[in-house]
N, C-alpha and C. Protein backbone atom coordinates (compact mmCIF):
# COMPACT_ATOMS: atom_id res chain seq x y z
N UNK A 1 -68.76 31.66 67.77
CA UNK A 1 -69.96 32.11 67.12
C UNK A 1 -71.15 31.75 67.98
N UNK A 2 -72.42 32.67 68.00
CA UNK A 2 -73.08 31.99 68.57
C UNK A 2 -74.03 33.20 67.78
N UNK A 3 -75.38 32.42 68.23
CA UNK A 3 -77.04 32.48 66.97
C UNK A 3 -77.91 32.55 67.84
N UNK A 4 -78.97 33.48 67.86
CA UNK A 4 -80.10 33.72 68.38
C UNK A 4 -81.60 33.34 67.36
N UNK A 5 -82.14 32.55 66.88
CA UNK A 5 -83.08 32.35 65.84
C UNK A 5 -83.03 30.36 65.82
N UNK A 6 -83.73 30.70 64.70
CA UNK A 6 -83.85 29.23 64.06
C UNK A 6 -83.00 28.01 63.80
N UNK A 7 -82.97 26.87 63.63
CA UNK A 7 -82.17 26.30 63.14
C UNK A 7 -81.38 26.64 61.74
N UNK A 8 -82.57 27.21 60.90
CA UNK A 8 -81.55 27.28 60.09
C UNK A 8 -80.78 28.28 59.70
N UNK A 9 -81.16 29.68 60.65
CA UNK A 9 -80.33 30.72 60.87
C UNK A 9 -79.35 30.33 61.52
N UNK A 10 -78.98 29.32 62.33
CA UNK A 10 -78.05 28.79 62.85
C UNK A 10 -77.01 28.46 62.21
N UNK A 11 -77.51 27.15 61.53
CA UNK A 11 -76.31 26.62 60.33
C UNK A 11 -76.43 27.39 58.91
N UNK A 12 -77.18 28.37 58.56
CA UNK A 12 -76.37 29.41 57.65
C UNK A 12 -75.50 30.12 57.93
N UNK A 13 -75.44 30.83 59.55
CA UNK A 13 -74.35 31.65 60.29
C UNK A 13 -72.96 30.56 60.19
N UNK A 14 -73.17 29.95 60.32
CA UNK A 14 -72.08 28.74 60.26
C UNK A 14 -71.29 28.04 59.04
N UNK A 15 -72.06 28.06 58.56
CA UNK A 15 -71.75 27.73 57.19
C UNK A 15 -70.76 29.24 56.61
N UNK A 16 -71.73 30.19 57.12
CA UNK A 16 -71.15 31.86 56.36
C UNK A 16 -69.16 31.51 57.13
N UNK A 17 -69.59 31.53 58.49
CA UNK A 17 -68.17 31.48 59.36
C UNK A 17 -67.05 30.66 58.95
N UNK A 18 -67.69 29.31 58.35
CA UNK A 18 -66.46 28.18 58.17
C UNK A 18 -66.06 28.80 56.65
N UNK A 19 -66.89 29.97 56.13
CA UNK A 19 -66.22 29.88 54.89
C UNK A 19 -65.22 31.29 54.89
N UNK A 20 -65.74 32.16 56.04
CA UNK A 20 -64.93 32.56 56.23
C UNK A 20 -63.51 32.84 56.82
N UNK A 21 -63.54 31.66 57.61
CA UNK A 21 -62.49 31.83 57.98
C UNK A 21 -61.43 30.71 57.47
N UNK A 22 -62.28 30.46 56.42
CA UNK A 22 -61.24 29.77 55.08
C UNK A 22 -61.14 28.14 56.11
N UNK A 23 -62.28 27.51 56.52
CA UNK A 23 -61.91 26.18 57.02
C UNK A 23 -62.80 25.51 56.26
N UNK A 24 -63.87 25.66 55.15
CA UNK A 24 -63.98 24.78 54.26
C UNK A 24 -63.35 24.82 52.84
N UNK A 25 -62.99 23.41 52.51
CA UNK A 25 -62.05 23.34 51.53
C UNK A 25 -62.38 22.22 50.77
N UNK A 26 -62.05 21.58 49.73
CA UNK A 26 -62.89 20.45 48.85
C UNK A 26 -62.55 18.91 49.85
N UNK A 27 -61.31 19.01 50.56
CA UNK A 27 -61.20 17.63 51.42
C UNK A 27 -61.69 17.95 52.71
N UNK A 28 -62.11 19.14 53.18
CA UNK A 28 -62.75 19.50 54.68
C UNK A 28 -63.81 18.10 54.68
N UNK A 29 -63.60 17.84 55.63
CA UNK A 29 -64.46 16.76 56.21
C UNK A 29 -65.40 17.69 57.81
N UNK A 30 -66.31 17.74 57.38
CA UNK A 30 -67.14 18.41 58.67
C UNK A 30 -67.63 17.10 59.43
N UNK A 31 -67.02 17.07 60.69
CA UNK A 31 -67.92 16.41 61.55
C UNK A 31 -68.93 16.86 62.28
N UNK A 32 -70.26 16.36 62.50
CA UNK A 32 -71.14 16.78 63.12
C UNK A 32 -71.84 15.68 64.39
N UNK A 33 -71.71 16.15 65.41
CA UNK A 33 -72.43 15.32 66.77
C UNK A 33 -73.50 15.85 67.17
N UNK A 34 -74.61 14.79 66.88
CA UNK A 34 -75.89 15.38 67.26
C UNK A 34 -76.89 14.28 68.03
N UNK A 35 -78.21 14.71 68.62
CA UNK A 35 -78.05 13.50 69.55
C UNK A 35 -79.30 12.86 68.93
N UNK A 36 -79.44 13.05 67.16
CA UNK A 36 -80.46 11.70 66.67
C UNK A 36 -81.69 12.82 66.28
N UNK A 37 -81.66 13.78 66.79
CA UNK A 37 -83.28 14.82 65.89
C UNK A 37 -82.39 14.83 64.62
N UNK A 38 -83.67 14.65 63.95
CA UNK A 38 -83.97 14.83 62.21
C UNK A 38 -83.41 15.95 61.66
N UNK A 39 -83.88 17.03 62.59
CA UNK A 39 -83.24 17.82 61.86
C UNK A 39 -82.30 18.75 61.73
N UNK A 40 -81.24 17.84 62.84
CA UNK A 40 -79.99 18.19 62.58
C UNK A 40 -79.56 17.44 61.56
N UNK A 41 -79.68 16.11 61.44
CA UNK A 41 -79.26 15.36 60.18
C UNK A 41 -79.45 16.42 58.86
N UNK A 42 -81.09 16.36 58.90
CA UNK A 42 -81.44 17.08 57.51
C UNK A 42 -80.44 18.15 57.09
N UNK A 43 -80.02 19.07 58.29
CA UNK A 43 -79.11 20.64 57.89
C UNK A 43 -77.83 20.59 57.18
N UNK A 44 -77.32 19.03 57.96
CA UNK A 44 -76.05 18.55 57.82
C UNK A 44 -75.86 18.63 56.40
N UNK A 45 -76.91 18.20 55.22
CA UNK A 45 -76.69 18.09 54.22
C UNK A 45 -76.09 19.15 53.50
N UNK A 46 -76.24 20.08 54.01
CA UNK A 46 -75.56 21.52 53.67
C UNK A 46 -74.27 21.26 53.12
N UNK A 47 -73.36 20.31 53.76
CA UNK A 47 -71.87 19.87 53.78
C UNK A 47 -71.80 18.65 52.84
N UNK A 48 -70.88 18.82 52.06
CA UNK A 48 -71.14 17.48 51.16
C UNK A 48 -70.31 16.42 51.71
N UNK A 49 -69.15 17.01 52.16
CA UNK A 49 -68.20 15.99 52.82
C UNK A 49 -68.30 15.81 54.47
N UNK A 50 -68.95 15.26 54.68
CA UNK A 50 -69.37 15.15 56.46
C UNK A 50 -69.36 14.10 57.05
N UNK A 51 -69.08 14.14 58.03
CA UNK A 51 -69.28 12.98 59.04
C UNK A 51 -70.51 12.95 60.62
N UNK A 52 -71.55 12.42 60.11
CA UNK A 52 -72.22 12.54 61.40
C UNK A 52 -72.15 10.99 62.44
N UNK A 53 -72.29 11.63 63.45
CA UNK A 53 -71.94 11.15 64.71
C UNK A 53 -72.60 11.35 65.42
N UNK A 54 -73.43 9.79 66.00
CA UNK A 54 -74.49 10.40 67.08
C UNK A 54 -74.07 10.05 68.18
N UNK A 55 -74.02 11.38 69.07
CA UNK A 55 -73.67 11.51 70.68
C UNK A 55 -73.38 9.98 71.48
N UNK A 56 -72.09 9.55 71.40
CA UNK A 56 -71.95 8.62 72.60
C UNK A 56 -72.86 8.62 73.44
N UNK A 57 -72.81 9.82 74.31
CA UNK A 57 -73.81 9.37 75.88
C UNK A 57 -75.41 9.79 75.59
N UNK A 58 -75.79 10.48 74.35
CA UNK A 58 -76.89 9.92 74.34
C UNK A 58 -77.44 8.78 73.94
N UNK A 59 -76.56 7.97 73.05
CA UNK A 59 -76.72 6.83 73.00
C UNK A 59 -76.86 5.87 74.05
N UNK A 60 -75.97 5.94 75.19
CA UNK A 60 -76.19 5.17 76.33
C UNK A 60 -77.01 5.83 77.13
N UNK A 61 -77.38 7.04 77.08
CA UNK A 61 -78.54 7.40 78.37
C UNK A 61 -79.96 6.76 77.79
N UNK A 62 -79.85 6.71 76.30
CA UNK A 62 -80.70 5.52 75.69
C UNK A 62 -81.27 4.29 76.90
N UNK A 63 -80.14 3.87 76.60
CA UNK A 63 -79.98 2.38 77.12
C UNK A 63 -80.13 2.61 78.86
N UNK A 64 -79.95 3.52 79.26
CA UNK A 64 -79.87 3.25 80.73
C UNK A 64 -81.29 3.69 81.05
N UNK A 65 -81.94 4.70 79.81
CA UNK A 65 -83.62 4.44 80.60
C UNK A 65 -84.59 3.31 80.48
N UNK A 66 -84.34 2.44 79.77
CA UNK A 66 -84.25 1.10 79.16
C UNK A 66 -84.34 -0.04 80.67
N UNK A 67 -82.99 0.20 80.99
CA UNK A 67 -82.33 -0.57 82.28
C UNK A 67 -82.61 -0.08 83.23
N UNK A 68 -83.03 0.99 83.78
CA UNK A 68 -83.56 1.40 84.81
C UNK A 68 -84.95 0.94 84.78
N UNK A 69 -85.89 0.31 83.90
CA UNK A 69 -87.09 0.13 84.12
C UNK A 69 -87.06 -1.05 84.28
N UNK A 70 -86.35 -1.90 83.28
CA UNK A 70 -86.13 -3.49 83.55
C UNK A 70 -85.89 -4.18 84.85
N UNK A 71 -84.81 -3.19 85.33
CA UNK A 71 -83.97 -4.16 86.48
C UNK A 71 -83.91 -3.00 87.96
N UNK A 72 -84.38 -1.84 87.35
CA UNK A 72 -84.24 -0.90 88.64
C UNK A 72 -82.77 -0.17 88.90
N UNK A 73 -83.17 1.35 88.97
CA UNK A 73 -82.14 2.18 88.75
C UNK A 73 -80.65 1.80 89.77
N UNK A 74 -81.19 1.23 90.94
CA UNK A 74 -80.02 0.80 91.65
C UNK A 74 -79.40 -0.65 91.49
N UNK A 75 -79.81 -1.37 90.55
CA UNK A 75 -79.62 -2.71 90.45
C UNK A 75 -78.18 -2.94 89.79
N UNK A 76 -77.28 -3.82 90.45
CA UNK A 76 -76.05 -3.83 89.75
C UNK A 76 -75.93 -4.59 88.53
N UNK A 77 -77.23 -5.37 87.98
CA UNK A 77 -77.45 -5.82 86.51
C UNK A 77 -77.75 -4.72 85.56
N UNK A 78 -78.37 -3.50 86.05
CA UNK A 78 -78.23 -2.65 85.65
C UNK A 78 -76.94 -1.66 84.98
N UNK A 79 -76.17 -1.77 86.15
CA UNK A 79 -74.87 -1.18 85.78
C UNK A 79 -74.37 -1.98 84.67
N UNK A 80 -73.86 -3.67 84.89
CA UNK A 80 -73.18 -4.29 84.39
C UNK A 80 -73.86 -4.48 82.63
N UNK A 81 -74.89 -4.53 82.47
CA UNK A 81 -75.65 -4.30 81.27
C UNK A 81 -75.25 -3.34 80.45
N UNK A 82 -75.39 -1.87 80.99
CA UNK A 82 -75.60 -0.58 80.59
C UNK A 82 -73.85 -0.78 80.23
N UNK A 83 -72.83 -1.35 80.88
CA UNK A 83 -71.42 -1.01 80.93
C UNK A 83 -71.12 -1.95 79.77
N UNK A 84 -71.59 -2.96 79.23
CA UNK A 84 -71.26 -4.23 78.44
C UNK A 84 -72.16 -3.45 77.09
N UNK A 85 -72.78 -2.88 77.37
CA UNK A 85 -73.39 -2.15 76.21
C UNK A 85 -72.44 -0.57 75.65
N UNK A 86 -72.43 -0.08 76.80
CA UNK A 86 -71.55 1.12 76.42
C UNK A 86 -69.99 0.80 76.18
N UNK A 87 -69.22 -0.50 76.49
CA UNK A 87 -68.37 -1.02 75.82
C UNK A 87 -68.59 -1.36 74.48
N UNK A 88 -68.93 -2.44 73.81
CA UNK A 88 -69.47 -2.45 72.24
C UNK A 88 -70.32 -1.61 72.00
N UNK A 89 -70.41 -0.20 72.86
CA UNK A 89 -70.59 0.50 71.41
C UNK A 89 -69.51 1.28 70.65
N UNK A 90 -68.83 1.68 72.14
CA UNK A 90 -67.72 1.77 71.88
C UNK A 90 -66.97 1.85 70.82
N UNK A 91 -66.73 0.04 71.19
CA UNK A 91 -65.69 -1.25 70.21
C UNK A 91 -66.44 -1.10 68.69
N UNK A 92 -67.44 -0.64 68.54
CA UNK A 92 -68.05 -0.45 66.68
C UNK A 92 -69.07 -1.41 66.47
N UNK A 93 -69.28 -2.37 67.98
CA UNK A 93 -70.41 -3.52 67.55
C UNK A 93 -71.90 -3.34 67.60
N UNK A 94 -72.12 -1.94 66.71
CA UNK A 94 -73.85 -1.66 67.27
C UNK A 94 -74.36 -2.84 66.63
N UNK A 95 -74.20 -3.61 65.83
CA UNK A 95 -75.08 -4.38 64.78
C UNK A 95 -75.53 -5.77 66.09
N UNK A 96 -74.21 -6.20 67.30
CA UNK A 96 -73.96 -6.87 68.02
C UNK A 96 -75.41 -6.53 69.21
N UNK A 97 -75.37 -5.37 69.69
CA UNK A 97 -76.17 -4.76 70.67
C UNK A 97 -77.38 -4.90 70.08
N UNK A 98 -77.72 -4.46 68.80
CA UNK A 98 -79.37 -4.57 68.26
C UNK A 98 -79.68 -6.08 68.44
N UNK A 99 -78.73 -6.79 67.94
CA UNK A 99 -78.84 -8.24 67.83
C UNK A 99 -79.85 -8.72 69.31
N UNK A 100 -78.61 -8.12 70.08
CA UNK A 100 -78.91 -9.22 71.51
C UNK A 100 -80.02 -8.13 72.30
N UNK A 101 -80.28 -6.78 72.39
CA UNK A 101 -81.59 -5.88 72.41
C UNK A 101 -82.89 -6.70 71.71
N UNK A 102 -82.58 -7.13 70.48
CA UNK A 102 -83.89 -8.07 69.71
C UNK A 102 -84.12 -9.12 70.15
N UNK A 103 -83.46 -9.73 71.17
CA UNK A 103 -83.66 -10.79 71.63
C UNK A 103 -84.64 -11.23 73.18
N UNK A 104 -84.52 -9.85 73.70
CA UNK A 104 -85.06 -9.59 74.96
C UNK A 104 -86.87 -9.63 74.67
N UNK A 105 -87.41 -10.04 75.80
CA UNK A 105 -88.56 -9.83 75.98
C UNK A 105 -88.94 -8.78 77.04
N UNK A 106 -90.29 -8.07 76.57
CA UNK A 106 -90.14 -7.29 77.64
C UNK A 106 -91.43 -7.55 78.14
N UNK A 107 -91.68 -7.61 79.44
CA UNK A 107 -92.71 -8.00 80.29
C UNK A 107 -93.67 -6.81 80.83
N UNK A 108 -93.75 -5.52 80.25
CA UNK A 108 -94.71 -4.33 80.69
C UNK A 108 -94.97 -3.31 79.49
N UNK A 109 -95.94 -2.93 79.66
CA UNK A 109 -95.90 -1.94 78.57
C UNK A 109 -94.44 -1.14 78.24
N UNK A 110 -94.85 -0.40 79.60
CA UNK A 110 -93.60 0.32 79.83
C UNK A 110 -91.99 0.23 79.07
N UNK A 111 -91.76 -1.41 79.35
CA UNK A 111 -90.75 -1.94 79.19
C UNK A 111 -90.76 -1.85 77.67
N UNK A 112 -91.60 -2.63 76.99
CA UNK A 112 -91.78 -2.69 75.28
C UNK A 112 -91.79 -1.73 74.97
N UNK A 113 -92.72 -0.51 75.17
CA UNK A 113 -92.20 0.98 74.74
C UNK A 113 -90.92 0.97 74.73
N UNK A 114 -89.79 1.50 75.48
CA UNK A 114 -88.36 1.60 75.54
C UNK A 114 -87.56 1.25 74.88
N UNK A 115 -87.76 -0.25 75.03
CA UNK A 115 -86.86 -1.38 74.03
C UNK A 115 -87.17 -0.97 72.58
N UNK A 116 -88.89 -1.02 72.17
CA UNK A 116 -88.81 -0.80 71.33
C UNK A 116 -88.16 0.51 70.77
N UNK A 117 -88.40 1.80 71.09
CA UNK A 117 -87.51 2.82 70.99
C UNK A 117 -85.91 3.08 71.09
N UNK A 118 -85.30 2.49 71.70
CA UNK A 118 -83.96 2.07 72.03
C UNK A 118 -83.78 1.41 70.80
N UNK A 119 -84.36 -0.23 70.07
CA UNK A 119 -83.71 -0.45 68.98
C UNK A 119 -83.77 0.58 67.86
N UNK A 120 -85.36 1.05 67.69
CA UNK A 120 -85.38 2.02 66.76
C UNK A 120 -84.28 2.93 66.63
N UNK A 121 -84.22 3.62 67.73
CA UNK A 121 -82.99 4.30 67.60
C UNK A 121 -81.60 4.24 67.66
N UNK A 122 -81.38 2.77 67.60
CA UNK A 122 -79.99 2.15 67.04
C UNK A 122 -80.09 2.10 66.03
N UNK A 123 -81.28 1.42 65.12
CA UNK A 123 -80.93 1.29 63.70
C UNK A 123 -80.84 2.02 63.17
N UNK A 124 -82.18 3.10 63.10
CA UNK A 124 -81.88 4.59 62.16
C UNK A 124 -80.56 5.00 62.22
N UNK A 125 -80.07 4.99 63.60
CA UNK A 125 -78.75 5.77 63.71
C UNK A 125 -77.36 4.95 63.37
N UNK A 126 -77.70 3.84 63.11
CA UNK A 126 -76.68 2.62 63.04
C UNK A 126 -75.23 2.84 62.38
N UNK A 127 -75.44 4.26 60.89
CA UNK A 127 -74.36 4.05 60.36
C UNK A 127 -73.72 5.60 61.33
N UNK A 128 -74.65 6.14 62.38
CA UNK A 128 -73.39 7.28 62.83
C UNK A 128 -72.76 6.95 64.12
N UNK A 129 -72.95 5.36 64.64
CA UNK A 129 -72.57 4.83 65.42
C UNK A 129 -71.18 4.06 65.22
N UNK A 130 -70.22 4.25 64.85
CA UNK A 130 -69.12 3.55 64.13
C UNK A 130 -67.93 4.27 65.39
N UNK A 131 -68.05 4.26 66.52
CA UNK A 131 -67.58 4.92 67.26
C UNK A 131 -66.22 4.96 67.60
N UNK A 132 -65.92 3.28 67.53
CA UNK A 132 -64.27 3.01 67.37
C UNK A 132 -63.74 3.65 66.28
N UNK A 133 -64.17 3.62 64.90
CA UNK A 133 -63.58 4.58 63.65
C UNK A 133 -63.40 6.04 63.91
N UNK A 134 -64.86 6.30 64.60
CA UNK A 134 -64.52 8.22 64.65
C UNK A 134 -63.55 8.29 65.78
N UNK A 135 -63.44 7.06 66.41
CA UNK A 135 -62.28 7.88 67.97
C UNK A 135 -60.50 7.88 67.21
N UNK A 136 -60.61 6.26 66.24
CA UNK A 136 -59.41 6.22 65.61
C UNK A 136 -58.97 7.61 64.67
N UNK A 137 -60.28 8.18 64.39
CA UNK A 137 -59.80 9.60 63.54
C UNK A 137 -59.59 10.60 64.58
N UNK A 138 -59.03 10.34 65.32
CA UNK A 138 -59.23 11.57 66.25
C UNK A 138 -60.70 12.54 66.45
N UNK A 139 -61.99 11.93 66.39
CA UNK A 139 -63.25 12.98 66.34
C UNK A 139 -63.55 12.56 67.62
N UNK A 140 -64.39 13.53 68.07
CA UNK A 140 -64.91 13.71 69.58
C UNK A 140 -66.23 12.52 68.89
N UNK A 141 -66.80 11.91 70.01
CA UNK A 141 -68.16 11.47 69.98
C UNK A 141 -68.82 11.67 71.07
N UNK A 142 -68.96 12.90 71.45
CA UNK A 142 -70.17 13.12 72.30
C UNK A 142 -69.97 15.20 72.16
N UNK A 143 -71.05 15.57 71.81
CA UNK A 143 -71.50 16.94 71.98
C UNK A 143 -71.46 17.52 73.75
N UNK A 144 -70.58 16.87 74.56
CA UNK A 144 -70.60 17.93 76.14
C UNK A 144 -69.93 19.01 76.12
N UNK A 145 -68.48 19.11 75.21
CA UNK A 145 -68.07 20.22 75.30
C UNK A 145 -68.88 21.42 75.39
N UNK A 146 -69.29 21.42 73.69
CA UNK A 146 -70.77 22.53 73.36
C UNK A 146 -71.64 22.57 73.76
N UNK A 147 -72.26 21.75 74.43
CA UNK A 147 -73.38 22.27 75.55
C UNK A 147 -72.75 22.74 76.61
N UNK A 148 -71.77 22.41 77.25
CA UNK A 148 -71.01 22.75 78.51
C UNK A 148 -70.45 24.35 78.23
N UNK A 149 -69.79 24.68 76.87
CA UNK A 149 -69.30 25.85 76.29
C UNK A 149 -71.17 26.86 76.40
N UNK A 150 -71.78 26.48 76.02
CA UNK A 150 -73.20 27.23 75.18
C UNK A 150 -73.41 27.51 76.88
N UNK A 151 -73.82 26.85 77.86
CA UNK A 151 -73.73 26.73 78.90
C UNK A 151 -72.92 28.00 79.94
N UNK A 152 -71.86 27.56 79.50
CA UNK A 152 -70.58 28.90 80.11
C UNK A 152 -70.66 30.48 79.14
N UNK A 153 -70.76 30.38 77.76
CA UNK A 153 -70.77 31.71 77.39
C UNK A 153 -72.26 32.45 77.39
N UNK A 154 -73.57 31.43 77.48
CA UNK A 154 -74.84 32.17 77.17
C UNK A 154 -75.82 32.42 78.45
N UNK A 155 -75.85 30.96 78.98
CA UNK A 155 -76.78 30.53 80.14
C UNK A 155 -75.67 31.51 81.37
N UNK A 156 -74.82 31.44 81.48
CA UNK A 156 -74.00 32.35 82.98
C UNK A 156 -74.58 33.74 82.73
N UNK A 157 -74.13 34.27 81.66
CA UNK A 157 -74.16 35.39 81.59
C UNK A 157 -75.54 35.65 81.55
N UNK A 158 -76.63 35.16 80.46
CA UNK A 158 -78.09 36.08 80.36
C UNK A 158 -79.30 35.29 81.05
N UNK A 159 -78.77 34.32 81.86
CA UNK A 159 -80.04 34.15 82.78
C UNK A 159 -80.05 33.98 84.29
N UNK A 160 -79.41 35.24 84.60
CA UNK A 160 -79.17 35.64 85.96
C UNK A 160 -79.94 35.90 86.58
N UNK A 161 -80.66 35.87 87.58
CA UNK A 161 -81.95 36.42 88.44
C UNK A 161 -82.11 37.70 87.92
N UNK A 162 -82.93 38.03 87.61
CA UNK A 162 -84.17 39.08 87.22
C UNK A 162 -84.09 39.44 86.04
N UNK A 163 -82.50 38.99 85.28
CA UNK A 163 -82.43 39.64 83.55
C UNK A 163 -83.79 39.18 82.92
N UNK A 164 -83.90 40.07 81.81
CA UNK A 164 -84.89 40.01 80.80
C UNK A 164 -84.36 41.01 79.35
N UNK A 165 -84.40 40.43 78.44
CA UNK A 165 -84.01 40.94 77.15
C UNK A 165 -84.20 40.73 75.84
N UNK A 166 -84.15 41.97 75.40
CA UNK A 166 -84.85 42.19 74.16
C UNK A 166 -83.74 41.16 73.00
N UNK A 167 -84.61 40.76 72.10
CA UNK A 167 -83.60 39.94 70.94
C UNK A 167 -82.30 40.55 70.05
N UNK A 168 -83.14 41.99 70.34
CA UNK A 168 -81.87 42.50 69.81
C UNK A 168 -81.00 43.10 71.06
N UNK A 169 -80.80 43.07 71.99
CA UNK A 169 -80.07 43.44 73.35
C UNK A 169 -78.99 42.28 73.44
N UNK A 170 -80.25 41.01 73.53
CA UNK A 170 -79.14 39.58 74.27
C UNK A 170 -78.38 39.50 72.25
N UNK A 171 -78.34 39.49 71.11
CA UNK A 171 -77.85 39.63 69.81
C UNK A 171 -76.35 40.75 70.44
N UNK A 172 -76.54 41.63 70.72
CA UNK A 172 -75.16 42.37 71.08
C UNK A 172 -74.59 42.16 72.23
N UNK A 173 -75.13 41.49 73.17
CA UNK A 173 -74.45 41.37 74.79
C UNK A 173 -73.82 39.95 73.86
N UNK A 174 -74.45 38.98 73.32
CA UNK A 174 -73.89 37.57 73.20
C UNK A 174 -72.30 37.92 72.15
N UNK A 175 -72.65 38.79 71.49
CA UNK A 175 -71.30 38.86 69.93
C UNK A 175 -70.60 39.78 70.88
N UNK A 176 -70.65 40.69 71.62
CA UNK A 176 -69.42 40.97 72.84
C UNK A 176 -68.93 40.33 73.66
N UNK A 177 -69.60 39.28 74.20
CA UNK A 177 -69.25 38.25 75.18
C UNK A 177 -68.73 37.03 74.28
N UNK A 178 -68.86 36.75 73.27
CA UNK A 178 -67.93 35.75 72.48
C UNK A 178 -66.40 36.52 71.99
N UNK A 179 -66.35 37.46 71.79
CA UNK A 179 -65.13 38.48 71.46
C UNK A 179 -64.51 38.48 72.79
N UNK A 180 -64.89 38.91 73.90
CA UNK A 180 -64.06 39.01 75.49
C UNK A 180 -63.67 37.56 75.75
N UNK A 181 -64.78 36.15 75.16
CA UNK A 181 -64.12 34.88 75.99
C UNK A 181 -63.28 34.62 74.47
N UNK A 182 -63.28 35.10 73.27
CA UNK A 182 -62.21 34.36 72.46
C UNK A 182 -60.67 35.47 72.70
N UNK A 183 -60.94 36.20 73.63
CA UNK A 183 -59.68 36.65 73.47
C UNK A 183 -59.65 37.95 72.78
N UNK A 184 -60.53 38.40 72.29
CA UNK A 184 -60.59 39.50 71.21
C UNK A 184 -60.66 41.05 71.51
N UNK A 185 -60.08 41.04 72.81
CA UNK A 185 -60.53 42.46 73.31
C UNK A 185 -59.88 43.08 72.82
N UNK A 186 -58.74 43.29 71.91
CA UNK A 186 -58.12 44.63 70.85
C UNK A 186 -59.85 44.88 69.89
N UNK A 187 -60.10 44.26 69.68
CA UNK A 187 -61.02 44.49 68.55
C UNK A 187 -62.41 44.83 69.57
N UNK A 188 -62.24 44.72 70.46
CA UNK A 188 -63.73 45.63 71.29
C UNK A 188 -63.16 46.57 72.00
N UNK A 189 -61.68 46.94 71.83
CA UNK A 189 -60.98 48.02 72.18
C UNK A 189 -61.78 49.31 71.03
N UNK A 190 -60.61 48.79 69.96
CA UNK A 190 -61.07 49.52 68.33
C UNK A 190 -63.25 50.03 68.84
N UNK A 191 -63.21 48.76 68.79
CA UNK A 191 -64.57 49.32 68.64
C UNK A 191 -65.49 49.84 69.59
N UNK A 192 -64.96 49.95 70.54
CA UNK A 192 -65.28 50.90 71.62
C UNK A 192 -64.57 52.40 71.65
N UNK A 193 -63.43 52.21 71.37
CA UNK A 193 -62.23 53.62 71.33
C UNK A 193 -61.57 54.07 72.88
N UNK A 194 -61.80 52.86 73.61
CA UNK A 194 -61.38 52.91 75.01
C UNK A 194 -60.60 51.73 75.05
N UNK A 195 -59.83 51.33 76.28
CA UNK A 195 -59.51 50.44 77.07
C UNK A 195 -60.74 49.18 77.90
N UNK A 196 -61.05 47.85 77.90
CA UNK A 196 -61.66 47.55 78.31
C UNK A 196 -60.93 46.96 79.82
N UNK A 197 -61.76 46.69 81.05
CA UNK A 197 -61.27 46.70 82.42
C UNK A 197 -61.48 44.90 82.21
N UNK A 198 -61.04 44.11 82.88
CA UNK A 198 -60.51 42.99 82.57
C UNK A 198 -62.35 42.11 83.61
């Protein structure tokens, strides 16, 4: 599936899809990975039974702009920090990381901005950080696939040197080009009344 509009033309198209294709059900558990805007949370509510999950690596690219100002992007306290952090978060110990994050002083503006933002955005996010639980359920915790996918079916195809297109143009090039990469070319056969060339 893929959506040209708003957010919340987005997750209504979505919502329409999961019900059609019969994958919500009263124990469906929807997981959702998002990387901490509001208002993906807010949409989520749509789903009563859900699981949100905020992005592993944006969680640590968190922390590594953090450590790149502290100690300097090439500094191997840097690494070893950023790696002892992206381990417990891993392991489920965000409560561990805020702890010892609250403990730091920071010596520049710069620096206190960050930190302070970095904890902020552990705590708000604290209960979709449970990362050892969502990996034990088998759930992804990090959104690269789908950007990497959104990436391969939208960005290759419609922003090639010199394209330009109308909303309703790139709306029918995108719902043909999701039918050819899911496999669906009987049905853009039918609906063409030809053979399509591979």
């Amino acid at each position: 599936m893929t959506c040209l509009g708003d957010a919340d033309r987005i997750f209504d198209r979505l919502w329409a899809k999961l019900h059609e294709m019969k994958w919500l059900g009263p124990e469906t558990v929807v997981v959702i990975v998002g990387d901490g805007a509001e208002w993906i949370w807010n949409r989520a509510s749509m789903f009563s039974r859900r699981c949100e999950i905020l992005d592993f690596w944006h969680a640590v690219e968190k922390a590594w702009e953090f450590g790149r100002v502290r100690w300097g992007a090439e500094s191997s306290v840097t690494l070893r920090w950023a790696k002892r952090l992206a381990g417990d978060l891993r392991g489920g110990k965000v409560n561990d990381v805020i702890a010892r994050l609250q403990t730091l002083v920071a010596s520049t503006d710069e620096e206190r901005e960050l930190l302070e933002g970095l904890i902020r955005y552990y705590t708000v996010n604290q209960s979709r950080m449970r990362y050892d639980e969502y990996l034990r359920l088998g759930y992804g915790i990090g959104s690269g696939a789908v950007e990497s996918a959104h990436k391969q079916v939208v960005h290759a195809r419609m922003r090639q040197a010199g394209m330009r297109w109308s909303e309703a143009g790139a709306r029918r090039l995108l719902a043909l080009r999701v039918l050819l990469l899911n496999d669906q070319c009987s049905l853009l056969e039918r609906l063409t009344m030809r053979p399509l060339a591979a």
